[in-house]
PDB file of N, CA and C in Angstrom:
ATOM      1  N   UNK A   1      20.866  21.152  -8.281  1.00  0.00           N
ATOM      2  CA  UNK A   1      19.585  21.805  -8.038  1.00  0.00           C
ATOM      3  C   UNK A   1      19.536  22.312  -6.605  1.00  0.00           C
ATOM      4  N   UNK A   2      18.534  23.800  -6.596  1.00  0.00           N
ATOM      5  CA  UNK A   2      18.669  23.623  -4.923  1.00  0.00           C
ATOM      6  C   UNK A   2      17.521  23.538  -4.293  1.00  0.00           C
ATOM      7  N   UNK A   3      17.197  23.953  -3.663  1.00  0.00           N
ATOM      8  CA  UNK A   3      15.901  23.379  -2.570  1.00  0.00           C
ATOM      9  C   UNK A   3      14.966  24.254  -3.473  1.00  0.00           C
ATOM     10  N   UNK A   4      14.965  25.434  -3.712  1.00  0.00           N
ATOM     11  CA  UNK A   4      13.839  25.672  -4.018  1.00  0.00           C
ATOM     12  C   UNK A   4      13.365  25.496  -5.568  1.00  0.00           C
ATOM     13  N   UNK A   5      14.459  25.065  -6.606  1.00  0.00           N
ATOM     14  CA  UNK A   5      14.574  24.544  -7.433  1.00  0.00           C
ATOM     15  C   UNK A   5      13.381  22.947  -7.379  1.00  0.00           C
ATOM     16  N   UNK A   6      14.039  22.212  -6.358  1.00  0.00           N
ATOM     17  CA  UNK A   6      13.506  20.713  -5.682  1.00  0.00           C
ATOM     18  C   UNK A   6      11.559  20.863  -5.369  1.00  0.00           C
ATOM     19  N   UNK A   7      11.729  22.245  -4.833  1.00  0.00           N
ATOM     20  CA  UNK A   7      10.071  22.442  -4.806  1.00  0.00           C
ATOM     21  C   UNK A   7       9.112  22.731  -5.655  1.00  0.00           C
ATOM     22  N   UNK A   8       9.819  23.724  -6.695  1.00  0.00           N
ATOM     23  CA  UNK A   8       9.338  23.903  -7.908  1.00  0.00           C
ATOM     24  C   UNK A   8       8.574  22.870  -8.732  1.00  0.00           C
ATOM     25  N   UNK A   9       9.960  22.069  -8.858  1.00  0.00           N
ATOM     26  CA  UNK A   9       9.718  21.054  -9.774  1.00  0.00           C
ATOM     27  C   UNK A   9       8.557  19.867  -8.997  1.00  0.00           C
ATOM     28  N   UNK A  10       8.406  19.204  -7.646  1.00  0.00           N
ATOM     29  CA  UNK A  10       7.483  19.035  -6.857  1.00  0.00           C
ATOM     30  C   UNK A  10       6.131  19.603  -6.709  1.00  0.00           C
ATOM     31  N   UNK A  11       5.837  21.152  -7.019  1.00  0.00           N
ATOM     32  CA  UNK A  11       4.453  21.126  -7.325  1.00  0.00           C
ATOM     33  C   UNK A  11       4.299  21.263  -8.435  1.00  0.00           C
ATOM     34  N   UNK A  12       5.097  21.219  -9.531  1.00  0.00           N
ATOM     35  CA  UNK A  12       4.774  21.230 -10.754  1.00  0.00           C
ATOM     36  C   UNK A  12       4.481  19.995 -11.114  1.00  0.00           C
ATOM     37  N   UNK A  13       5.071  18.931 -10.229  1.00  0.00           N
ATOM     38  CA  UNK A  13       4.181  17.559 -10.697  1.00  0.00           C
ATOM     39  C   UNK A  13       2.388  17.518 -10.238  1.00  0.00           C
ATOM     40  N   UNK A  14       2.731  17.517  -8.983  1.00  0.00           N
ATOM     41  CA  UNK A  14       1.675  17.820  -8.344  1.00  0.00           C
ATOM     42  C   UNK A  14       0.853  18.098  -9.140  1.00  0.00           C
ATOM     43  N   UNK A  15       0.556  19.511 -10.013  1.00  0.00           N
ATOM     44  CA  UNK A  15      -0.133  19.984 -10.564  1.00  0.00           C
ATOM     45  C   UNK A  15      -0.480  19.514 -11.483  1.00  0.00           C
ATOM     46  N   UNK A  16       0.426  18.984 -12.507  1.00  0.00           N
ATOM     47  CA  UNK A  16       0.618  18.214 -13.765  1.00  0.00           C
ATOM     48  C   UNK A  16       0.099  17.070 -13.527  1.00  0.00           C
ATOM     49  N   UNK A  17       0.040  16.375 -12.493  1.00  0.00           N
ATOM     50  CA  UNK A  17      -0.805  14.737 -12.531  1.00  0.00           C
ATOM     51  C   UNK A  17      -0.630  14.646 -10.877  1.00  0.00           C
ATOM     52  N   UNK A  18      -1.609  14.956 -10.973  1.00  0.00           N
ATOM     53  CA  UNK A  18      -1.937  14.609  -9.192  1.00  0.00           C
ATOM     54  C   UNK A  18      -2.647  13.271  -8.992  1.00  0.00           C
ATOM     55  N   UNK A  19      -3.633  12.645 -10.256  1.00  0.00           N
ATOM     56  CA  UNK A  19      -3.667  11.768  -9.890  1.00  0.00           C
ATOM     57  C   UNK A  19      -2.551  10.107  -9.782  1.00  0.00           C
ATOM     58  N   UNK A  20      -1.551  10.531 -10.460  1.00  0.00           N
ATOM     59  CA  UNK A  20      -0.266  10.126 -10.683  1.00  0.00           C
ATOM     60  C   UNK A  20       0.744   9.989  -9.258  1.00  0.00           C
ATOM     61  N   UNK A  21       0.454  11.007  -8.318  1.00  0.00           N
ATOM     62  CA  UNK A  21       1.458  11.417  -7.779  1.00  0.00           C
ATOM     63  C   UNK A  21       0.160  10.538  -6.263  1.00  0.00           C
ATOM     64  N   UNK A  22      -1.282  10.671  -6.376  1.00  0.00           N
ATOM     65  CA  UNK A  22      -2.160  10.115  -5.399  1.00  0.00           C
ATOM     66  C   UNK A  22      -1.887   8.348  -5.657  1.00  0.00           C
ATOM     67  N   UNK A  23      -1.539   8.123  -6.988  1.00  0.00           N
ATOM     68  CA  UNK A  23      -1.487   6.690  -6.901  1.00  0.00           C
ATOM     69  C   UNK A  23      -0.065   6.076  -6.423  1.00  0.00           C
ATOM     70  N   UNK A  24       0.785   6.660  -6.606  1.00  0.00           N
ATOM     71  CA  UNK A  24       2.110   6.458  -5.776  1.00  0.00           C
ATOM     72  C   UNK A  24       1.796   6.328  -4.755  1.00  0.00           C
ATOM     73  N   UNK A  25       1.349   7.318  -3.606  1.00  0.00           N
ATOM     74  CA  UNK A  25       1.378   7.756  -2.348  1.00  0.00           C
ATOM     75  C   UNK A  25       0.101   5.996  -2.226  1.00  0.00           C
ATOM     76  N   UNK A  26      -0.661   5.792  -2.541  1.00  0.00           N
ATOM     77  CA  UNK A  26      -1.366   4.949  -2.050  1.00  0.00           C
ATOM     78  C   UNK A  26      -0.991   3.721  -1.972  1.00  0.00           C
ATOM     79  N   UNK A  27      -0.136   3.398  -3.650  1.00  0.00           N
ATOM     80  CA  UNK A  27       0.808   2.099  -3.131  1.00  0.00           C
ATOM     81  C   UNK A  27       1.427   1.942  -2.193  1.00  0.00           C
ATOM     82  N   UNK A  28       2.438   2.900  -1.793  1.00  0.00           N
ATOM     83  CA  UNK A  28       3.247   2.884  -0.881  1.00  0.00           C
ATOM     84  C   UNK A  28       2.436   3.062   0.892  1.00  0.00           C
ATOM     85  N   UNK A  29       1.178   3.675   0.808  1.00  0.00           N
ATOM     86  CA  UNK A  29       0.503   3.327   1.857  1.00  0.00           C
ATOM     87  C   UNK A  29       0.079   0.994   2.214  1.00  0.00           C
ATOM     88  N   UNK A  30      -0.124   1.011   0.764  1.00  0.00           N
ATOM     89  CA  UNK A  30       0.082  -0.427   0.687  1.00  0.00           C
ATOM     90  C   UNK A  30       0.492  -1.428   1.290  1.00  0.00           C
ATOM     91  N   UNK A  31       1.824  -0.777   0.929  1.00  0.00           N
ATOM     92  CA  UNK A  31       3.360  -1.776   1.133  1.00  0.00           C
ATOM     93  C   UNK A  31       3.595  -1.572   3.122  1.00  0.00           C
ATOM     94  N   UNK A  32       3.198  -0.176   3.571  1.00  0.00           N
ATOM     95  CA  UNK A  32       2.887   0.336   4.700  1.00  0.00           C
ATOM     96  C   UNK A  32       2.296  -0.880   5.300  1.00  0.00           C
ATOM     97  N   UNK A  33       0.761  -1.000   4.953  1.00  0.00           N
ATOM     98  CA  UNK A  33      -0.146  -1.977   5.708  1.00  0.00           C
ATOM     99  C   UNK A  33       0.656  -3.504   5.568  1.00  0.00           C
ATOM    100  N   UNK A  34       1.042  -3.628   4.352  1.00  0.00           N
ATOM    101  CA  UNK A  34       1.729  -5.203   4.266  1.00  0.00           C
ATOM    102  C   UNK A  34       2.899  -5.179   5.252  1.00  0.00           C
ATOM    103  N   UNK A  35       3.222  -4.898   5.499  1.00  0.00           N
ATOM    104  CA  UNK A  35       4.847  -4.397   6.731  1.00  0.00           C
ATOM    105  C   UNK A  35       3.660  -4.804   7.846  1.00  0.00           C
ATOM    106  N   UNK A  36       3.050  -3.733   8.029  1.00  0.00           N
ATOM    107  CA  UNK A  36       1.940  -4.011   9.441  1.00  0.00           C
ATOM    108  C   UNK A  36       1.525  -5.995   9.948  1.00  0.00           C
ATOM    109  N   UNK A  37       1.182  -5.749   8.766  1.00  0.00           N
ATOM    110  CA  UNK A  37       0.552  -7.826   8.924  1.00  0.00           C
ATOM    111  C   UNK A  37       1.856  -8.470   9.333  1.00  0.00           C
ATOM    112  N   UNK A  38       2.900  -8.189   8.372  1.00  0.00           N
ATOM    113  CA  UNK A  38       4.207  -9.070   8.650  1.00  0.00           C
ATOM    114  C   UNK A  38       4.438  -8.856   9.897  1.00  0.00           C
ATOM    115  N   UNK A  39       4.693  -7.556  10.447  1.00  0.00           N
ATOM    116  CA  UNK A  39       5.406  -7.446  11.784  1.00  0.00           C
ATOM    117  C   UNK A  39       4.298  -8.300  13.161  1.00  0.00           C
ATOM    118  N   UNK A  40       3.097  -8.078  12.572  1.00  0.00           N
ATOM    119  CA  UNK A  40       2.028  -8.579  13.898  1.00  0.00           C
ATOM    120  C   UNK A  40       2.179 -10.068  13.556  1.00  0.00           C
ATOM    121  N   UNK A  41       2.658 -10.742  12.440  1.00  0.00           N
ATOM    122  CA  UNK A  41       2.729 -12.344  12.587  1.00  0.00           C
ATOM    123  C   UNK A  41       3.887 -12.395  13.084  1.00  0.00           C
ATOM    124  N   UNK A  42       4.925 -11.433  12.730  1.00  0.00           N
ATOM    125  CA  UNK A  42       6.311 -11.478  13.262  1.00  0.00           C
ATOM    126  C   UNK A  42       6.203 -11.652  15.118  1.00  0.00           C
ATOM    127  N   UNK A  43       5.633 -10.783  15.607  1.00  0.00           N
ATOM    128  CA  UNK A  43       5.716 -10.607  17.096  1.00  0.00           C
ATOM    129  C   UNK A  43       4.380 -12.050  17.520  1.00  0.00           C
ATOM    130  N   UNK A  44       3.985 -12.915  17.315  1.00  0.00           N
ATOM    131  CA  UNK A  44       2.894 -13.417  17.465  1.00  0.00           C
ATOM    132  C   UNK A  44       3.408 -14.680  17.612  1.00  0.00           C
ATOM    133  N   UNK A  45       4.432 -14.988  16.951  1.00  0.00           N
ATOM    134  CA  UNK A  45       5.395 -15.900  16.273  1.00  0.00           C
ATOM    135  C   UNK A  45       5.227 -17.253  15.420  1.00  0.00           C
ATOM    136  N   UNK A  46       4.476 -16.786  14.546  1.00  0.00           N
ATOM    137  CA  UNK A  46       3.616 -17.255  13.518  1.00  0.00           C
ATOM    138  C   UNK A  46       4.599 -17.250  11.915  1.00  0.00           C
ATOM    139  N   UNK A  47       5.480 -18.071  11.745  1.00  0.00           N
ATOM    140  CA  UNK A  47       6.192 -18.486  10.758  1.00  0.00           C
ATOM    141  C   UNK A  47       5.959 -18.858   9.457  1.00  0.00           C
ATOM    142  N   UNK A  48       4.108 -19.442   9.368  1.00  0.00           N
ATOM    143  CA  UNK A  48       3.755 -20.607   8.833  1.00  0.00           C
ATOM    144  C   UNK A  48       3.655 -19.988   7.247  1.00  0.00           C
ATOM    145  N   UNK A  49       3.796 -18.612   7.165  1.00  0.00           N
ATOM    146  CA  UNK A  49       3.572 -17.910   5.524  1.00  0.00           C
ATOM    147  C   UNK A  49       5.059 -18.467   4.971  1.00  0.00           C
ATOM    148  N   UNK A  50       4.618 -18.777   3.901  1.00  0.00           N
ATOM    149  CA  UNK A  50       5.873 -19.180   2.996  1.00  0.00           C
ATOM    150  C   UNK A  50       5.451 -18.913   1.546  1.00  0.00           C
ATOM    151  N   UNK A  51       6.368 -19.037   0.982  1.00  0.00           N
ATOM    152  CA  UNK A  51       5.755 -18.972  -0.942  1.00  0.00           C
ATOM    153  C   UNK A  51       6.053 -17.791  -0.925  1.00  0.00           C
ATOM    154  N   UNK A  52       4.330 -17.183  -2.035  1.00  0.00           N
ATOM    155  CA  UNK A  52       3.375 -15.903  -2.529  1.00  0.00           C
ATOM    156  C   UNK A  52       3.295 -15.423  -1.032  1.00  0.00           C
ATOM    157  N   UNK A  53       3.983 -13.595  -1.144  1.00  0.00           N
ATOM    158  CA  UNK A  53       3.640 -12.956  -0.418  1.00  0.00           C
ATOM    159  C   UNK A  53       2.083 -12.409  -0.587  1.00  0.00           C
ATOM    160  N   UNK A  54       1.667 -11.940  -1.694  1.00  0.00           N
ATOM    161  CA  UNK A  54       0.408 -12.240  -1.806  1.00  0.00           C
ATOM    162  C   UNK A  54      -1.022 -12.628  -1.493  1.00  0.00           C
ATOM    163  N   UNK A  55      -0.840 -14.100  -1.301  1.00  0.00           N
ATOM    164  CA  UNK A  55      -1.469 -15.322  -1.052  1.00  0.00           C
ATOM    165  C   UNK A  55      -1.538 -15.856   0.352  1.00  0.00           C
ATOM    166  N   UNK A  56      -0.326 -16.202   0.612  1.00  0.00           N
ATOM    167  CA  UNK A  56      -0.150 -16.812   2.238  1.00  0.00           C
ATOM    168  C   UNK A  56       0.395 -15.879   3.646  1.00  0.00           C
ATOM    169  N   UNK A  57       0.158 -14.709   3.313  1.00  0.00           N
ATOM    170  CA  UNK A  57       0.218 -13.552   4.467  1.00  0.00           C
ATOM    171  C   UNK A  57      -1.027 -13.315   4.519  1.00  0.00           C
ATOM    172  N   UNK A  58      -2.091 -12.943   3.548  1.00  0.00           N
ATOM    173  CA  UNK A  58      -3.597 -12.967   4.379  1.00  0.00           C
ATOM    174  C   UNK A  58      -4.816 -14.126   5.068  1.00  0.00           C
ATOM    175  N   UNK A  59      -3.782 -15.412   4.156  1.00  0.00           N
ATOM    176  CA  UNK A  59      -4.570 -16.422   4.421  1.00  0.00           C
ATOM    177  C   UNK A  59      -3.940 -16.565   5.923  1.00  0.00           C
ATOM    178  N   UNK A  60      -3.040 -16.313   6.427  1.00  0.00           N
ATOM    179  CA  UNK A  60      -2.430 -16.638   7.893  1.00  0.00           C
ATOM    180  C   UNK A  60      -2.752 -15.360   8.665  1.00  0.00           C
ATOM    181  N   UNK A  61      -2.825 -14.276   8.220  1.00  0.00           N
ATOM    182  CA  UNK A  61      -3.336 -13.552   8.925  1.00  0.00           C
ATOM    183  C   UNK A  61      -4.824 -13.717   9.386  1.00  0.00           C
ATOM    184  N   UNK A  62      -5.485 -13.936   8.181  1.00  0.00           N
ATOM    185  CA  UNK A  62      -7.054 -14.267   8.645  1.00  0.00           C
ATOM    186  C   UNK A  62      -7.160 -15.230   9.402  1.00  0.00           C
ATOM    187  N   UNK A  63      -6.558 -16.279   9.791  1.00  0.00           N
ATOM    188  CA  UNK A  63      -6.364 -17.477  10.769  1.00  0.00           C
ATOM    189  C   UNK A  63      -6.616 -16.696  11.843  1.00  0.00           C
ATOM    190  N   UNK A  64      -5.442 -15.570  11.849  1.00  0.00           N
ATOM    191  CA  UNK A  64      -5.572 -15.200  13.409  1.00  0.00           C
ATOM    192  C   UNK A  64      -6.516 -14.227  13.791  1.00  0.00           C
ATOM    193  N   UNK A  65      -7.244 -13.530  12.455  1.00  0.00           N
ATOM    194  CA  UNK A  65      -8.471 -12.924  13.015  1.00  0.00           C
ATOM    195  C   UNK A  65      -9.091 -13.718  13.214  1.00  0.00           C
ATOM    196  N   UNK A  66      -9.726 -14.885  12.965  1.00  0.00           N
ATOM    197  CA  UNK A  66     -10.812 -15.691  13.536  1.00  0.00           C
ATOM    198  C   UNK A  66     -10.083 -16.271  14.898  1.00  0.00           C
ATOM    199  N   UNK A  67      -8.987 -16.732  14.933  1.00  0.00           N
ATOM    200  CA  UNK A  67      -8.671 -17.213  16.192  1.00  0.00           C
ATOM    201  C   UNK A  67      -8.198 -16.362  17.103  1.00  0.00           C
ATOM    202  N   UNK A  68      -7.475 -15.414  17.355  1.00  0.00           N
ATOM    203  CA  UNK A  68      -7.281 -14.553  18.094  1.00  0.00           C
ATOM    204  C   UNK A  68      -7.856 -13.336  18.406  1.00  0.00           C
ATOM    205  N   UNK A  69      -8.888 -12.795  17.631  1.00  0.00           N
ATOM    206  CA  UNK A  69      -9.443 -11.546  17.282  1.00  0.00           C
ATOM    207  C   UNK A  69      -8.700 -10.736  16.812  1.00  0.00           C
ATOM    208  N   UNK A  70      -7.896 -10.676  16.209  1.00  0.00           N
ATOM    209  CA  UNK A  70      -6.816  -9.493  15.284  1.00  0.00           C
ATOM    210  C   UNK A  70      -7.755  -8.783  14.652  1.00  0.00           C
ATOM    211  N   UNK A  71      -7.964  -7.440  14.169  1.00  0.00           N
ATOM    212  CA  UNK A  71      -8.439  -6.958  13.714  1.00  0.00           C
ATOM    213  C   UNK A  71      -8.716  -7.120  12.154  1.00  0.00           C
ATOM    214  N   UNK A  72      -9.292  -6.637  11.208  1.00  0.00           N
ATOM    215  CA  UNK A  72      -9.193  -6.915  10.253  1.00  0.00           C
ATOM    216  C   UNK A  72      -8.935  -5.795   9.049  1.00  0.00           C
ATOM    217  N   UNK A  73      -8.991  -4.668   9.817  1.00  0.00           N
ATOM    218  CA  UNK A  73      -8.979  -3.581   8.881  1.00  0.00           C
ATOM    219  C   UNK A  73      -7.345  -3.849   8.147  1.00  0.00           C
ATOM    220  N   UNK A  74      -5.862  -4.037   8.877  1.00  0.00           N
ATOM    221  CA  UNK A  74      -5.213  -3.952   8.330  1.00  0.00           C
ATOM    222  C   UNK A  74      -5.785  -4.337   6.542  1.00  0.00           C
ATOM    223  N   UNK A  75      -5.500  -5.881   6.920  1.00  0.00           N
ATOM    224  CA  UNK A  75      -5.616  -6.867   5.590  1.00  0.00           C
ATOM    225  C   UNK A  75      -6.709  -6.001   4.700  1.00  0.00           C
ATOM    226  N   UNK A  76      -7.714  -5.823   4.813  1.00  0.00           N
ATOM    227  CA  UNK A  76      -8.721  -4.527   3.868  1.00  0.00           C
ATOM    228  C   UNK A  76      -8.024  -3.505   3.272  1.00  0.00           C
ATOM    229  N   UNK A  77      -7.401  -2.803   4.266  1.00  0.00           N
ATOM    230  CA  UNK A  77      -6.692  -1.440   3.731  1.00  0.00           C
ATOM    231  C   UNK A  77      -5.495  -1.848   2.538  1.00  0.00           C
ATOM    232  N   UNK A  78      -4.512  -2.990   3.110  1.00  0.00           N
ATOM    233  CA  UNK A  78      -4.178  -2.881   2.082  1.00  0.00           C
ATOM    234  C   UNK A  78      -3.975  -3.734   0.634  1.00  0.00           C
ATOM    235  N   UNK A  79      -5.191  -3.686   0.658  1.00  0.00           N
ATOM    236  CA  UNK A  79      -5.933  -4.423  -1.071  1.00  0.00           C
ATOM    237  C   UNK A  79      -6.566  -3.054  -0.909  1.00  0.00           C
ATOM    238  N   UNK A  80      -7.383  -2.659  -0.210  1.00  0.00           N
ATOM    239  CA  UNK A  80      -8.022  -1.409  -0.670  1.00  0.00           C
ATOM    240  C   UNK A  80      -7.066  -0.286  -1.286  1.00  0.00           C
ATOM    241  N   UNK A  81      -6.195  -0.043  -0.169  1.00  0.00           N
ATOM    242  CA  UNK A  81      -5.378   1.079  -1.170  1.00  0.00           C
ATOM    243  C   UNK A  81      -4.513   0.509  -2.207  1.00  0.00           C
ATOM    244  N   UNK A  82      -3.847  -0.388  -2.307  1.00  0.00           N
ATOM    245  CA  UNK A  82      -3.716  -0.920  -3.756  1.00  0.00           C
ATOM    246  C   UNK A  82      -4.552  -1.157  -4.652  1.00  0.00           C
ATOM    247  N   UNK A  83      -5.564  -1.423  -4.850  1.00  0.00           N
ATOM    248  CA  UNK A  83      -6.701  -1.069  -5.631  1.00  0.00           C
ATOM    249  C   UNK A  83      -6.729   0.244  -6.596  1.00  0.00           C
ATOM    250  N   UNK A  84      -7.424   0.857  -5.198  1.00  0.00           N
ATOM    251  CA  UNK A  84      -7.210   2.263  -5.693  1.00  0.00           C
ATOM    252  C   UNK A  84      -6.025   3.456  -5.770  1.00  0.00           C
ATOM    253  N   UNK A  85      -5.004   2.541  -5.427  1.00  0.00           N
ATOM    254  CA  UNK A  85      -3.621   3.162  -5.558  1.00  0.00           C
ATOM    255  C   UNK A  85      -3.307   2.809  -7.284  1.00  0.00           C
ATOM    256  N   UNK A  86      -3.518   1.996  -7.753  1.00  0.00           N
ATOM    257  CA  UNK A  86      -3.576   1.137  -9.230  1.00  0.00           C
ATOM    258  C   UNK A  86      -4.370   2.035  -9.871  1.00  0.00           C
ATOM    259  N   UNK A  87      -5.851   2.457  -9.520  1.00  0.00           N
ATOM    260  CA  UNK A  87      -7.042   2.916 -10.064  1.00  0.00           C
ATOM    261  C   UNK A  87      -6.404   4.632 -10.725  1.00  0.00           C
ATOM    262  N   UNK A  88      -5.859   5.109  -9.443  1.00  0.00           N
ATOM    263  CA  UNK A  88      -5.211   6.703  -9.793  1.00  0.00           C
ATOM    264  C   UNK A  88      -4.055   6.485 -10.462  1.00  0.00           C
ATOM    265  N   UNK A  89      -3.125   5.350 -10.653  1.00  0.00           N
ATOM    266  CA  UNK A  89      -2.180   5.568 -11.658  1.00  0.00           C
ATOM    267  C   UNK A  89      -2.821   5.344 -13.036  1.00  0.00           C
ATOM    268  N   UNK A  90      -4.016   4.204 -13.140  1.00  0.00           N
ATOM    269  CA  UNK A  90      -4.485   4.394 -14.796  1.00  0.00           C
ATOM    270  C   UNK A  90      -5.176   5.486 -15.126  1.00  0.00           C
ATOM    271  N   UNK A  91      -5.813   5.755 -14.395  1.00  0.00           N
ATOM    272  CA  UNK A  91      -6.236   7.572 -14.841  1.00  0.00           C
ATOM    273  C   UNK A  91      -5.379   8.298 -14.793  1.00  0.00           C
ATOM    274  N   UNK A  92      -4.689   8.485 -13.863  1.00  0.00           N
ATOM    275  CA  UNK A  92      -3.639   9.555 -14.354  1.00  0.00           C
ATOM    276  C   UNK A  92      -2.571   9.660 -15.892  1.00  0.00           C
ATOM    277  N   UNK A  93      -2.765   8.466 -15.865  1.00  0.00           N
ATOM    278  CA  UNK A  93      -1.997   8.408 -17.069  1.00  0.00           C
ATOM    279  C   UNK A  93      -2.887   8.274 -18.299  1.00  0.00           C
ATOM    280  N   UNK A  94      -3.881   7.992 -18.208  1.00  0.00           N
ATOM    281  CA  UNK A  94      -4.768   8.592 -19.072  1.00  0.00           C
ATOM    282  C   UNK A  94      -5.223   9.751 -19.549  1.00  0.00           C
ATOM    283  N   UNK A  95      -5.178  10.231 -18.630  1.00  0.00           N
ATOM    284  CA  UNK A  95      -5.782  11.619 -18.398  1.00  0.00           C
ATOM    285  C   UNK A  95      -4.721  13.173 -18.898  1.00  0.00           C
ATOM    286  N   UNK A  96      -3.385  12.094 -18.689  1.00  0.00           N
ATOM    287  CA  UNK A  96      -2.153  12.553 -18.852  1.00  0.00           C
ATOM    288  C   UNK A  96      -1.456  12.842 -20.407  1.00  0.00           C
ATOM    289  N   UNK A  97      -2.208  11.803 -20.990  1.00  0.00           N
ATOM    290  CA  UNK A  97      -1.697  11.644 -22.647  1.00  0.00           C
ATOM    291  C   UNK A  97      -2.636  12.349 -23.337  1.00  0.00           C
TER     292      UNK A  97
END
């Protein structure tokens, strides 16, 4: 294929299920914010998450917003955009069939 072949087919998704292509992009904004938390417990030197990534990365992160003032938007954003990163893949694929 060549490049402009590669683009074609790129807004033809686009077009074809955008909300498909918005719920990708939001997971992966997700996985973005979860990297964020890890690296700020990483540099902090805060070990204590073990198990469920899940589970024991916000419960240790929230430790350190109450004790350190860390902000909190990370941990929000990403449940929020997984949420609604989830929300645009079931419509899209609804919407799709």
């Amino acid at each position: 294929m060549t490049m402009a072949e590669d683009w074609r087919a790129t807004l033809y998704v686009l077009r074809q299920a955008p909300l498909l292509v918005a719920g990708l992009v939001l997971i992966g904004c997700s996985g973005a914010f979860s990297f964020h938390l890890l690296l700020r417990l990483e540099q902090a030197g805060d070990r204590s998450y073990g198990g469920s990534m899940w589970v024991t990365i916000p419960r240790t992160y929230l430790r350190h917003v109450r004790q350190d003032g860390w902000s909190v938007w990370p941990l929000r954003m990403t449940w929020v955009c997984l949420l609604v990163g989830v929300g645009c893949i079931a419509l899209g694929l609804f919407a799709w069939v």
